[in-house]
Protein backbone atom coordinates (compact mmCIF):
# COMPACT_ATOMS: atom_id res chain seq x y z
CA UNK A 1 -14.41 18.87 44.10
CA UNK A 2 -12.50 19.18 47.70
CA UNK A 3 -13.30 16.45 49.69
CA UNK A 4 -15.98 17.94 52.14
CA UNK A 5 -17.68 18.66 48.97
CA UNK A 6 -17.53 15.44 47.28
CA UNK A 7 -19.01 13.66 50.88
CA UNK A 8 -21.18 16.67 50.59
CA UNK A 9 -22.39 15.56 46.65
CA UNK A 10 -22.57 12.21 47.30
CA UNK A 11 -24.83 12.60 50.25
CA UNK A 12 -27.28 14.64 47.91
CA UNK A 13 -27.14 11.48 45.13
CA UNK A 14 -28.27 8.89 47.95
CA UNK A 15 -31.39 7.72 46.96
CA UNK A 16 -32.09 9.78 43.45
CA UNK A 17 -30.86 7.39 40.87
CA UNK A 18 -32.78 6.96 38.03
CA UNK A 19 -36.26 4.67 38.69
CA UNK A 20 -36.28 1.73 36.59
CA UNK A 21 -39.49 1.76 34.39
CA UNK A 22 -39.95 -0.53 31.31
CA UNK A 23 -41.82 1.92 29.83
CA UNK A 24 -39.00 3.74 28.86
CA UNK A 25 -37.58 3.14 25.38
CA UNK A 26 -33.97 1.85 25.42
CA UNK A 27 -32.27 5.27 24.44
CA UNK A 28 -33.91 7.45 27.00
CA UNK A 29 -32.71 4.50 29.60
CA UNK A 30 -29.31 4.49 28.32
CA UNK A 31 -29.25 8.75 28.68
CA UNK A 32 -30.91 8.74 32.14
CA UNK A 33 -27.68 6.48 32.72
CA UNK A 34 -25.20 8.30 31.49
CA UNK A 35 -26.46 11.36 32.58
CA UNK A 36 -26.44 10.07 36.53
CA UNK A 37 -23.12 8.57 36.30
CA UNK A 38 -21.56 11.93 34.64
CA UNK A 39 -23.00 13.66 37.77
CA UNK A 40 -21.46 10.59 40.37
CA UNK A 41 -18.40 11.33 38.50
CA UNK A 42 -17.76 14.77 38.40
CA UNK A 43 -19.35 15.61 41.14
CA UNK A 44 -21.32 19.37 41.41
CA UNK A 45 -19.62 22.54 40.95
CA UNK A 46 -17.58 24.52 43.37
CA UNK A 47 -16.21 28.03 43.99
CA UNK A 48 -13.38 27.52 42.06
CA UNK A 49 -15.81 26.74 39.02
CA UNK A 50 -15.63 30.11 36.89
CA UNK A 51 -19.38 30.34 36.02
CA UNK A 52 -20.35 29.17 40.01
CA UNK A 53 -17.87 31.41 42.00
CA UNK A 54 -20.37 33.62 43.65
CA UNK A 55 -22.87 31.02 44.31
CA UNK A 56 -22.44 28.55 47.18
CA UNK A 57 -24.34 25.59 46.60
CA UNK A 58 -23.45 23.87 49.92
CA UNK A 59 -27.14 24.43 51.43
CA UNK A 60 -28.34 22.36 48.45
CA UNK A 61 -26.08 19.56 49.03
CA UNK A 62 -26.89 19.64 52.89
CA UNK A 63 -30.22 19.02 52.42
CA UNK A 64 -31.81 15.90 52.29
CA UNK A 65 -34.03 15.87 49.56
CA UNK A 66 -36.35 13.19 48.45
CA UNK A 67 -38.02 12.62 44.97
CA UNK A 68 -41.18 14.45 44.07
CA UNK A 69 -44.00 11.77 43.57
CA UNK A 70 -46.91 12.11 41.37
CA UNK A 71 -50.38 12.91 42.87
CA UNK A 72 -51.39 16.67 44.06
CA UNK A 73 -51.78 17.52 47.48
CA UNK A 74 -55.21 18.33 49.26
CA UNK A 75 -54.38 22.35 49.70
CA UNK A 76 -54.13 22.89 46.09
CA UNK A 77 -57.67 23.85 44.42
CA UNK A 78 -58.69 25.72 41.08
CA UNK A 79 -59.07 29.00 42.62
CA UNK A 80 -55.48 29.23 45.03
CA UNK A 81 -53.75 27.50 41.81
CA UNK A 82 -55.08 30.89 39.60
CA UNK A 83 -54.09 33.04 42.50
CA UNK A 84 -50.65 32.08 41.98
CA UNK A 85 -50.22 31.66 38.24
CA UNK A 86 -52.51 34.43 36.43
CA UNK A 87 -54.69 33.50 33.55
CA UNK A 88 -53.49 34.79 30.09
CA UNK A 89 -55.90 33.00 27.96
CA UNK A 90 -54.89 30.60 26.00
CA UNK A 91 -53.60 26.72 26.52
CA UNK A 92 -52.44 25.85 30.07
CA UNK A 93 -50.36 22.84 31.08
CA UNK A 94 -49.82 22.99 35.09
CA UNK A 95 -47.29 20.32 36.40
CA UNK A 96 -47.42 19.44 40.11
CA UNK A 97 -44.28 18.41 41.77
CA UNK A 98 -42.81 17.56 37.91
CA UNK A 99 -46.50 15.76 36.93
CA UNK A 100 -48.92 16.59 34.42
CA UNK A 101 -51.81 17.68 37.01
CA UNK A 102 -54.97 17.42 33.92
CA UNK A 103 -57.47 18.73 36.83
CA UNK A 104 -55.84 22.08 36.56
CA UNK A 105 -54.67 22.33 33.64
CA UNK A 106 -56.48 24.28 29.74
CA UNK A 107 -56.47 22.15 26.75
CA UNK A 108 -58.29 23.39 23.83
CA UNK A 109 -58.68 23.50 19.87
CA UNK A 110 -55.16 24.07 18.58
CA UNK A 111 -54.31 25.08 14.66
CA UNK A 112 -53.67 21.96 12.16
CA UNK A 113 -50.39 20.27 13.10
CA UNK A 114 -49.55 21.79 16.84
CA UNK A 115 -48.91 20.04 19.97
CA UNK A 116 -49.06 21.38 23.49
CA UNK A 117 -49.19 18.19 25.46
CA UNK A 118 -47.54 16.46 28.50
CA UNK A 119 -44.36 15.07 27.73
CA UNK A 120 -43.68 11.52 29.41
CA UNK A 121 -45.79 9.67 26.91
CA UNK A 122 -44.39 11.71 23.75
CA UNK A 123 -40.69 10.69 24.91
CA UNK A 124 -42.15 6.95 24.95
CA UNK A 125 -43.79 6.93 21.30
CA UNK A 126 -41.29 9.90 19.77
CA UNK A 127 -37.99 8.74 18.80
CA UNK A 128 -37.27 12.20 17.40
CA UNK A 129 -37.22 14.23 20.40
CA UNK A 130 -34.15 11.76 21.49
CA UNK A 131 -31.71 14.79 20.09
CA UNK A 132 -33.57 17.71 21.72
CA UNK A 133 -34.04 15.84 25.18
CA UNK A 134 -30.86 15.04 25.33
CA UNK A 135 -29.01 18.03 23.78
CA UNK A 136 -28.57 20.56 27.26
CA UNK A 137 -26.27 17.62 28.54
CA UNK A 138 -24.87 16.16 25.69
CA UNK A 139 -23.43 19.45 24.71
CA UNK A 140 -22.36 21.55 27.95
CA UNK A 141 -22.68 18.83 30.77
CA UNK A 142 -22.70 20.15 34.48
CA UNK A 143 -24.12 18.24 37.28
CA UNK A 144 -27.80 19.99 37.69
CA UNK A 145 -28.87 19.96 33.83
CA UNK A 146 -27.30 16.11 34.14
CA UNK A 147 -29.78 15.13 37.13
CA UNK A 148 -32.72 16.85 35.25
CA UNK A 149 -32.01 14.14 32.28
CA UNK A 150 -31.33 11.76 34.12
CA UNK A 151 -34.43 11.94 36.50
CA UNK A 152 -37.01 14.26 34.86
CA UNK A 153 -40.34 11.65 34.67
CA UNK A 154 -42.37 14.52 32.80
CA UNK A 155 -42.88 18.07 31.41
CA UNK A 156 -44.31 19.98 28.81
CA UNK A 157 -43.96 19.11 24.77
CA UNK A 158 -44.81 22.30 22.80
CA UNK A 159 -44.40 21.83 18.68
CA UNK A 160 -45.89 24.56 16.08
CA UNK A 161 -45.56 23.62 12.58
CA UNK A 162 -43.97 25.98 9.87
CA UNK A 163 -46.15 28.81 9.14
CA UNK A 164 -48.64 28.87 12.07
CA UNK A 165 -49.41 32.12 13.61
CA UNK A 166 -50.43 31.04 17.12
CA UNK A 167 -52.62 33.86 18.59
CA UNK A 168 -53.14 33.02 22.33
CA UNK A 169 -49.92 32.55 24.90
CA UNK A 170 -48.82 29.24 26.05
CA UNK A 171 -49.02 29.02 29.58
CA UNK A 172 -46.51 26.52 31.11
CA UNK A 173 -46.90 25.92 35.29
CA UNK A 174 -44.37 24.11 37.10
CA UNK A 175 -45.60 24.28 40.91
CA UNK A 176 -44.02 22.74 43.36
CA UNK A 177 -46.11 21.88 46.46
CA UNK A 178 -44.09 19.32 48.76
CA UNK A 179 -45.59 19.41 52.28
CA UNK A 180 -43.53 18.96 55.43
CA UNK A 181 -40.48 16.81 54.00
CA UNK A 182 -38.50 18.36 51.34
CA UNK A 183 -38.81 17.49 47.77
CA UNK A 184 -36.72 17.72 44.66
CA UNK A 185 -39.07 17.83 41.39
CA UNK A 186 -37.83 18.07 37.79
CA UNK A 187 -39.55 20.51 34.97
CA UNK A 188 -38.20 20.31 31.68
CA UNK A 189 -39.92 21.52 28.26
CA UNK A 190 -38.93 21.34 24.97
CA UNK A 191 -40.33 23.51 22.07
CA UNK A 192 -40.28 23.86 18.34
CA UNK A 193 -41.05 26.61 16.11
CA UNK A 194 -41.24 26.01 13.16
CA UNK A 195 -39.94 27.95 9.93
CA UNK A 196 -42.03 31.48 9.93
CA UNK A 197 -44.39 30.96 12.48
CA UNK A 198 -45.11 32.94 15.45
CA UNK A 199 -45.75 31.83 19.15
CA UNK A 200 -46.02 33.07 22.74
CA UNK A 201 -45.01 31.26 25.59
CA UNK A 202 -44.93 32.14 29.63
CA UNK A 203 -43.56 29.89 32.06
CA UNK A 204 -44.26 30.40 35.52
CA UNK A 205 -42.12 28.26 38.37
CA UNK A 206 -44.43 28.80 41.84
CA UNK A 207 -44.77 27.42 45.35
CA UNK A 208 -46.71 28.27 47.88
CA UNK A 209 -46.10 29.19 51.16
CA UNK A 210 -42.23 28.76 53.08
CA UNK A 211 -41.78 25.01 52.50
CA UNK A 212 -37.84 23.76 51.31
CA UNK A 213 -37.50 22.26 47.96
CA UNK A 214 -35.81 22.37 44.66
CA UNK A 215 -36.55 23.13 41.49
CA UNK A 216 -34.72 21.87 38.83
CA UNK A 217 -35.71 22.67 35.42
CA UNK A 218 -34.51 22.65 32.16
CA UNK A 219 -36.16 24.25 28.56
CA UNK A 220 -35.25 23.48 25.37
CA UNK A 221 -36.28 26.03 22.76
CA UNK A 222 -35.44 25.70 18.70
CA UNK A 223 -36.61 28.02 16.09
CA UNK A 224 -36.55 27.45 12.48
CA UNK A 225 -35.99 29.60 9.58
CA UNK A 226 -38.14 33.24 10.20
CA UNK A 227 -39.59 32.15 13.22
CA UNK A 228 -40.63 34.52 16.33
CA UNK A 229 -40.94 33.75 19.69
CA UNK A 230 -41.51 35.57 23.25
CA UNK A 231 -40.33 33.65 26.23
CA UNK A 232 -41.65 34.86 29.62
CA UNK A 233 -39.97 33.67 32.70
CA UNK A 234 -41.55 34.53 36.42
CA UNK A 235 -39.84 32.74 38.88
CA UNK A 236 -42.03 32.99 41.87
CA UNK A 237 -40.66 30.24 44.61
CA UNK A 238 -41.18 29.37 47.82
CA UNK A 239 -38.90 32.37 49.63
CA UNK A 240 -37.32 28.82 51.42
CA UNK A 241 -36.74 27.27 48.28
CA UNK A 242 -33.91 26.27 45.67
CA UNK A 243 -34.34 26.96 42.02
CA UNK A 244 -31.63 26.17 39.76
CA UNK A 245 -32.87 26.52 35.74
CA UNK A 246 -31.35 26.38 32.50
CA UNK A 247 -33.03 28.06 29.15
CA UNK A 248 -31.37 27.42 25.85
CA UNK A 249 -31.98 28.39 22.75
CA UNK A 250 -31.22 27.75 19.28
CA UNK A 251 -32.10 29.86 16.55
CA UNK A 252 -32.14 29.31 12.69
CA UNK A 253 -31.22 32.22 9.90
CA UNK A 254 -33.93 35.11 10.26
CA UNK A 255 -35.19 34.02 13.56
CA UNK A 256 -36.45 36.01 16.41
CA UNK A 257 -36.40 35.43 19.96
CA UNK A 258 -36.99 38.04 23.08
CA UNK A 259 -36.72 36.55 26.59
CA UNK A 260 -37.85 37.88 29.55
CA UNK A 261 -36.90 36.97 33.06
CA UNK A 262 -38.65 37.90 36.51
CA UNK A 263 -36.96 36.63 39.36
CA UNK A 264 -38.72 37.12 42.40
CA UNK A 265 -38.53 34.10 45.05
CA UNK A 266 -36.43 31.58 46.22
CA UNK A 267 -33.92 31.39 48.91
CA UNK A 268 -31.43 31.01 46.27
CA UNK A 269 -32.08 31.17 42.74
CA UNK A 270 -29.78 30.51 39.53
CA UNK A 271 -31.03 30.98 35.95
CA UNK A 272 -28.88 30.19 33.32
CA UNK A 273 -29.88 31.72 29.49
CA UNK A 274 -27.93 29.96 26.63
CA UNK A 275 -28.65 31.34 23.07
CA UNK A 276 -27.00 30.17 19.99
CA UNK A 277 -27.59 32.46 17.00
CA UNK A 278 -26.98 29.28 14.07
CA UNK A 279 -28.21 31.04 10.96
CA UNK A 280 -27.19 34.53 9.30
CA UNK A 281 -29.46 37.43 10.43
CA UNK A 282 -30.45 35.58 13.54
CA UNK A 283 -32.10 38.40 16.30
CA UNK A 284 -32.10 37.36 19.66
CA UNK A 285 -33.19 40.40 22.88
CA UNK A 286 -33.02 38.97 26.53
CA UNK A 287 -34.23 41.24 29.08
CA UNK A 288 -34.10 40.68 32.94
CA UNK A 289 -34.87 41.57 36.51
CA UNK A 290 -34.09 40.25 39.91
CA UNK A 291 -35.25 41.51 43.14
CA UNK A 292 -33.42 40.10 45.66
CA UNK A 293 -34.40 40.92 49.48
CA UNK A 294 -33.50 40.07 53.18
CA UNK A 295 -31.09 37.20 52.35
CA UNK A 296 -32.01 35.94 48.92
CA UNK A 297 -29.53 35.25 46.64
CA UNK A 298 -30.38 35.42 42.43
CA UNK A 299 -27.85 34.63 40.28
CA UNK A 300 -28.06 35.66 36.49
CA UNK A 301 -26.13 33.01 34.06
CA UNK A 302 -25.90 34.22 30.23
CA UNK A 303 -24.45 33.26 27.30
CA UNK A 304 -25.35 34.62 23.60
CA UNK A 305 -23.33 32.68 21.29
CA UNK A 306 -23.01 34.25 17.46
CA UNK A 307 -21.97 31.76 15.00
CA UNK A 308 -23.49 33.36 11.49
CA UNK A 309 -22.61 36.69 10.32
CA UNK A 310 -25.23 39.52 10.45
CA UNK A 311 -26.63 38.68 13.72
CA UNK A 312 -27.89 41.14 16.59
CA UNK A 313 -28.13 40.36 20.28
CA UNK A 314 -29.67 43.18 22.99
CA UNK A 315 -29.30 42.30 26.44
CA UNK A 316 -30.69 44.42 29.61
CA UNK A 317 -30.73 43.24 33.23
CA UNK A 318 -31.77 45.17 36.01
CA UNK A 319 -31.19 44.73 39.62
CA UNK A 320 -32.63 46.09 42.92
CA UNK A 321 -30.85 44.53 46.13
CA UNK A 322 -32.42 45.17 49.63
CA UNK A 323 -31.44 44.25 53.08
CA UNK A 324 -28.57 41.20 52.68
CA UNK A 325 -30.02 40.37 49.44
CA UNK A 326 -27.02 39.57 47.08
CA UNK A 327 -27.37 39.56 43.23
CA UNK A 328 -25.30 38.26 40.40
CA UNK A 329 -25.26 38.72 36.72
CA UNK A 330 -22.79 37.03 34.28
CA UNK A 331 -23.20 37.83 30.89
CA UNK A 332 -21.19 36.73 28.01
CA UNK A 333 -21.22 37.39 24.36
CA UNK A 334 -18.95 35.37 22.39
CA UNK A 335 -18.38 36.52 18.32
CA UNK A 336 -17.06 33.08 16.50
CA UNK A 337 -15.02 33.61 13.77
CA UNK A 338 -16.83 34.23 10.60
CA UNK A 339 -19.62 35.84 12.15
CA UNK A 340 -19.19 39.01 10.61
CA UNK A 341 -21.15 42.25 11.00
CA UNK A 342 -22.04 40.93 14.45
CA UNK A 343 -24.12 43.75 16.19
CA UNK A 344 -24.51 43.17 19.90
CA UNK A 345 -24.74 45.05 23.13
CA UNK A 346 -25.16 44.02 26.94
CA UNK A 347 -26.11 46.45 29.57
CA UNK A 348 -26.62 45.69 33.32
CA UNK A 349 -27.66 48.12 36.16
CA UNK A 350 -28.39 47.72 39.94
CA UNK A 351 -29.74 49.54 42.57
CA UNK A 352 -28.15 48.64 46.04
CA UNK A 353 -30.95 49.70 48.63
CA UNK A 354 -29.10 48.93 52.13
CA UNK A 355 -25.27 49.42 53.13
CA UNK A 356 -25.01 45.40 53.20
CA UNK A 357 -26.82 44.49 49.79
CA UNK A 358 -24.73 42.91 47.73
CA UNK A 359 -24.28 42.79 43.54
CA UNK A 360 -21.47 41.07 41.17
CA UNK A 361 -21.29 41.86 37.93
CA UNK A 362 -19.57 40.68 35.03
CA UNK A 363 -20.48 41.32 31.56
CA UNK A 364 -18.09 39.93 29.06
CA UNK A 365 -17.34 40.32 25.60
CA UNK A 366 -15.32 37.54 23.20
CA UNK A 367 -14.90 38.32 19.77
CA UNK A 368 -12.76 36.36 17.43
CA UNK A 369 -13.83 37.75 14.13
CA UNK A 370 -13.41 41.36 11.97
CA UNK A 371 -16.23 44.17 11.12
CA UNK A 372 -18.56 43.86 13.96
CA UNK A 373 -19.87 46.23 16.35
CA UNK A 374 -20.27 45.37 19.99
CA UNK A 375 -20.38 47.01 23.70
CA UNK A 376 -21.25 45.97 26.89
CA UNK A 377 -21.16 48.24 30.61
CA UNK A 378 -22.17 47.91 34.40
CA UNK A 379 -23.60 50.38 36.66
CA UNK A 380 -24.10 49.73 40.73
CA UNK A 381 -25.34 52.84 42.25
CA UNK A 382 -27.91 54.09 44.73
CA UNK A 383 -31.36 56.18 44.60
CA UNK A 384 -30.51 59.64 43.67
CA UNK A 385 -30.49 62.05 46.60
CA UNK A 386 -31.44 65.10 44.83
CA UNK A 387 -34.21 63.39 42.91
CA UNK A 388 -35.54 62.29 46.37
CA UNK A 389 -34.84 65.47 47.97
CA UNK A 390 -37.11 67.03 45.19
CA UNK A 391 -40.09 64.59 45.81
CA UNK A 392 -39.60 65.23 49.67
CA UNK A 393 -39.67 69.04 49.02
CA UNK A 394 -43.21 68.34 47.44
CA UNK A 395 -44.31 67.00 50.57
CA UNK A 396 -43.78 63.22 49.60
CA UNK A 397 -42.46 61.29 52.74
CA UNK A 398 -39.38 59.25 52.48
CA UNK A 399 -40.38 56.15 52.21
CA UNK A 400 -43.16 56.81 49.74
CA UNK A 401 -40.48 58.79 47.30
CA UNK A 402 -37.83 55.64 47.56
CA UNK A 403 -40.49 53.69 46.17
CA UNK A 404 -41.59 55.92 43.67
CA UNK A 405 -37.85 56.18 42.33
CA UNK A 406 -37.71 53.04 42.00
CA UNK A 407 -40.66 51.45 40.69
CA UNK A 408 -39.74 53.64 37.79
CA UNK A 409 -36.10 51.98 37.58
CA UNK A 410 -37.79 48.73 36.87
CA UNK A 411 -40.94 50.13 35.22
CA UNK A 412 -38.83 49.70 31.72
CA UNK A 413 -38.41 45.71 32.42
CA UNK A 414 -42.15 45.96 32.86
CA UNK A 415 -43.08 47.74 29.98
CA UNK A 416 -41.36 44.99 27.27
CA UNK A 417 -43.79 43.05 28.42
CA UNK A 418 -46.69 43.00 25.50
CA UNK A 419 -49.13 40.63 26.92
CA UNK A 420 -51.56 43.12 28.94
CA UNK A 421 -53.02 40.17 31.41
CA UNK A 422 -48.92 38.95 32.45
CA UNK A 423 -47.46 42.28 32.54
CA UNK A 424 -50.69 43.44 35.53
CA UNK A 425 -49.69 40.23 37.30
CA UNK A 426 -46.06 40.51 37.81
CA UNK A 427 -46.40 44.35 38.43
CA UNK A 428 -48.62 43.10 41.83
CA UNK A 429 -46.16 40.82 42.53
CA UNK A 430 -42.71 43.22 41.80
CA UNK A 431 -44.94 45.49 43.78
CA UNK A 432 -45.31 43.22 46.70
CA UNK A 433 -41.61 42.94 46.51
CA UNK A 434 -40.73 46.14 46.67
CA UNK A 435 -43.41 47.56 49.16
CA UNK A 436 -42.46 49.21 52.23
CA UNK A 437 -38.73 49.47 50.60
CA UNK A 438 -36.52 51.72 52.68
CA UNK A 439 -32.62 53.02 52.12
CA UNK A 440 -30.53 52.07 54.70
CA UNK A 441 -28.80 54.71 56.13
């Protein structure tokens, strides 16, 4: 880092090191360590960082953040917690501020063998979730996924033995609700799938109203041999807000995995995707939409790594950019060698709805091995004038045909979604986002 931005970073660390609690065992202690110091050490990521260059962190670092603390404030209830999360049916575990919050939370009868549970006392009894805990940092350190091991006090645990067909979606809430003084809380989950079972899980990351704070969260997903999972994403944030996230994923031979992002609030927003396809015949599908409006900036991060031959990836992102909203997607798709008859294509397309909206993209292709078949493209464009002169000519007005036009650009995003209940909540809220959308002229 330059030296304003190592003040800058060094500022932000004052007063978040690690809490002392002999509760911990020794290992997570020695990894909330580490994990700090990496971050005092290298300090956070700049513009000259590759995978960072179009977004500025600088208003993160210039804010003076204090730790989340357990306890849930007065203004939450049952009902305004539903308003903001949905209901989908099945097991809910709501985390206020990074803490289990049981009061409004779902825990019922769960098949032979599965856990859906709060975290912090699993990683005190569990010595086996040492390697997944601790496997975002240990393998691709930067400084946010560092702090969340280092200072994440809870999250969600979700396990499903081999063979288990779980019917009803998993519903994990990470709302932040900080008051006056702003707040830095850290969400993490960690899941396993096991070999040929199947599983749904949403995770929604909320606030309510305009109050500053970041989110910091980090997922951990593994599948084993045959397994299927759908990953829902809905980041709804305070619209003053900083959300920075990292999913990753590793997938065993004959796996399945579809993820689907909705990024919606947040002053500025970065979610990173990491897949690794591990075992031959691996299928992985991320899908995604951002809606960035008056000056919101969402950043798209992805990586789908294929290491066994015979794997597919399928990767669509959409875009709509209003008013000074900026957008960014970076996609990558890197073919090891060996991983032959690699099948794998990325697509990304944007809609730029005012003269100073703003999009980068970047999809990327490595391939270091023979006999595959891959593609990737961009498009940045803007409503099509004869399609709205049509609609106008049928005595639509202007405003009402914009949003017609493009409601049905991100209608597809919509439609992959196959839970009925999530899909009618995040079309209100893309709705609400896009409502009373005009073009620039």
């Amino acid at each position: 880092m330059n030296s304003a931005a190592s003040v800058a970073g060094a500022a932000f660390l004052a007063g978040l090191e690690p809490r002392a609690d002999a509760r911990h065992p020794a290992w997570l202690q020695a990894l909330r360590h580490e994990a700090f110091q990496w971050v005092a050490e290298h300090g956070f990521p700049t513009a000259k960082d590759e995978a960072w260059k179009y977004t500025r962190i600088a208003r993160i670092l210039e804010t003076s953040f204090l730790p989340a603390e357990p306890g849930t404030s007065q203004r939450l209830s049952a009902a305004s917690v539903a308003g903001l999360i949905g209901n989908y049916g099945g097991p809910r575990l709501v985390f206020v501020n990074g803490y289990f919050a049981a009061e409004f939370s779902v825990l019922e009868a769960l098949p032979p063998g599965t856990q859906v549970s709060p975290l912090a006392t699993r990683l005190r009894a569990d010595r086996g979730l040492e390697a997944l805990f601790a496997h975002a940092f240990r393998t691709q350190p930067q400084a946010f996924t560092a702090l969340n091991a280092a200072l994440a006090e809870d999250g969600a645990l979700v396990q499903i033995p081999a063979h288990t067909t779980f019917e009803k979606p998993i519903h994990l809430v990470f709302l932040s609700d900080p008051g006056a003084t702003p707040r830095v809380a850290y969400s993490r989950a960690l899941v396993r799938v096991g070999a040929g079972s199947r599983a749904t899980i949403v995770e929604s990351h909320v606030g309510s109203g305009g109050e500053v704070y970041l989110s910091n969260a980090v997922s951990e997903v593994v599948l084993g041999a045959d397994a299927a999972l759908d990953h829902y994403t809905v980041q709804n944030e305070s619209t003053a807000a900083f959300h920075v996230a990292l999913l990753s994923v590793r997938q065993a031979q004959g796996s399945h995995f579809a993820a689907h992002s909705f990024a919606l609030g947040a002053a500025l927003a970065r979610q990173e995707v990491r897949v690794v396809l591990e075992g031959p015949g691996a299928q992985v599908a991320l899908n995604g939409l951002y809606l960035p409006r008056g000056e919101q900036h969402l950043d798209n991060q992805t990586t789908i790594e294929h290491l066994a031959p015979r794997c597919t990836s399928r990767e669509l992102y959409k875009g709509v950019i209003d008013d000074r909203g900026h957008g960014v997607f970076d996609g990558r798709i890197i073919v090891r060698p060996g991983a032959m008859k690699t099948d794998a294509s990325q697509t990304n397309k944007n809609l730029l709805m005012s003269t100073l909206a703003q999009v980068n993209t970047q999809p990327r292709l490595e391939i270091f091995a023979d006999d595959v078949k891959c593609a990737h493209g961009a498009a940045v464009g803007q409503l099509d004038e004869q399609a709205i002169f049509y609609l106008r000519s049928r005595g639509i007005p202007l405003a009402a045909a914009q949003s017609l036009l493009t409601f049905a650009f991100v209608s597809e995003m919509l439609e992959l979604i196959h839970l009925e209940p999530l899909r009618a909540h995040v079309e209100r809220l893309v709705a609400a986002q896009l409502r009373g959308l005009e073009v620039s002229a």
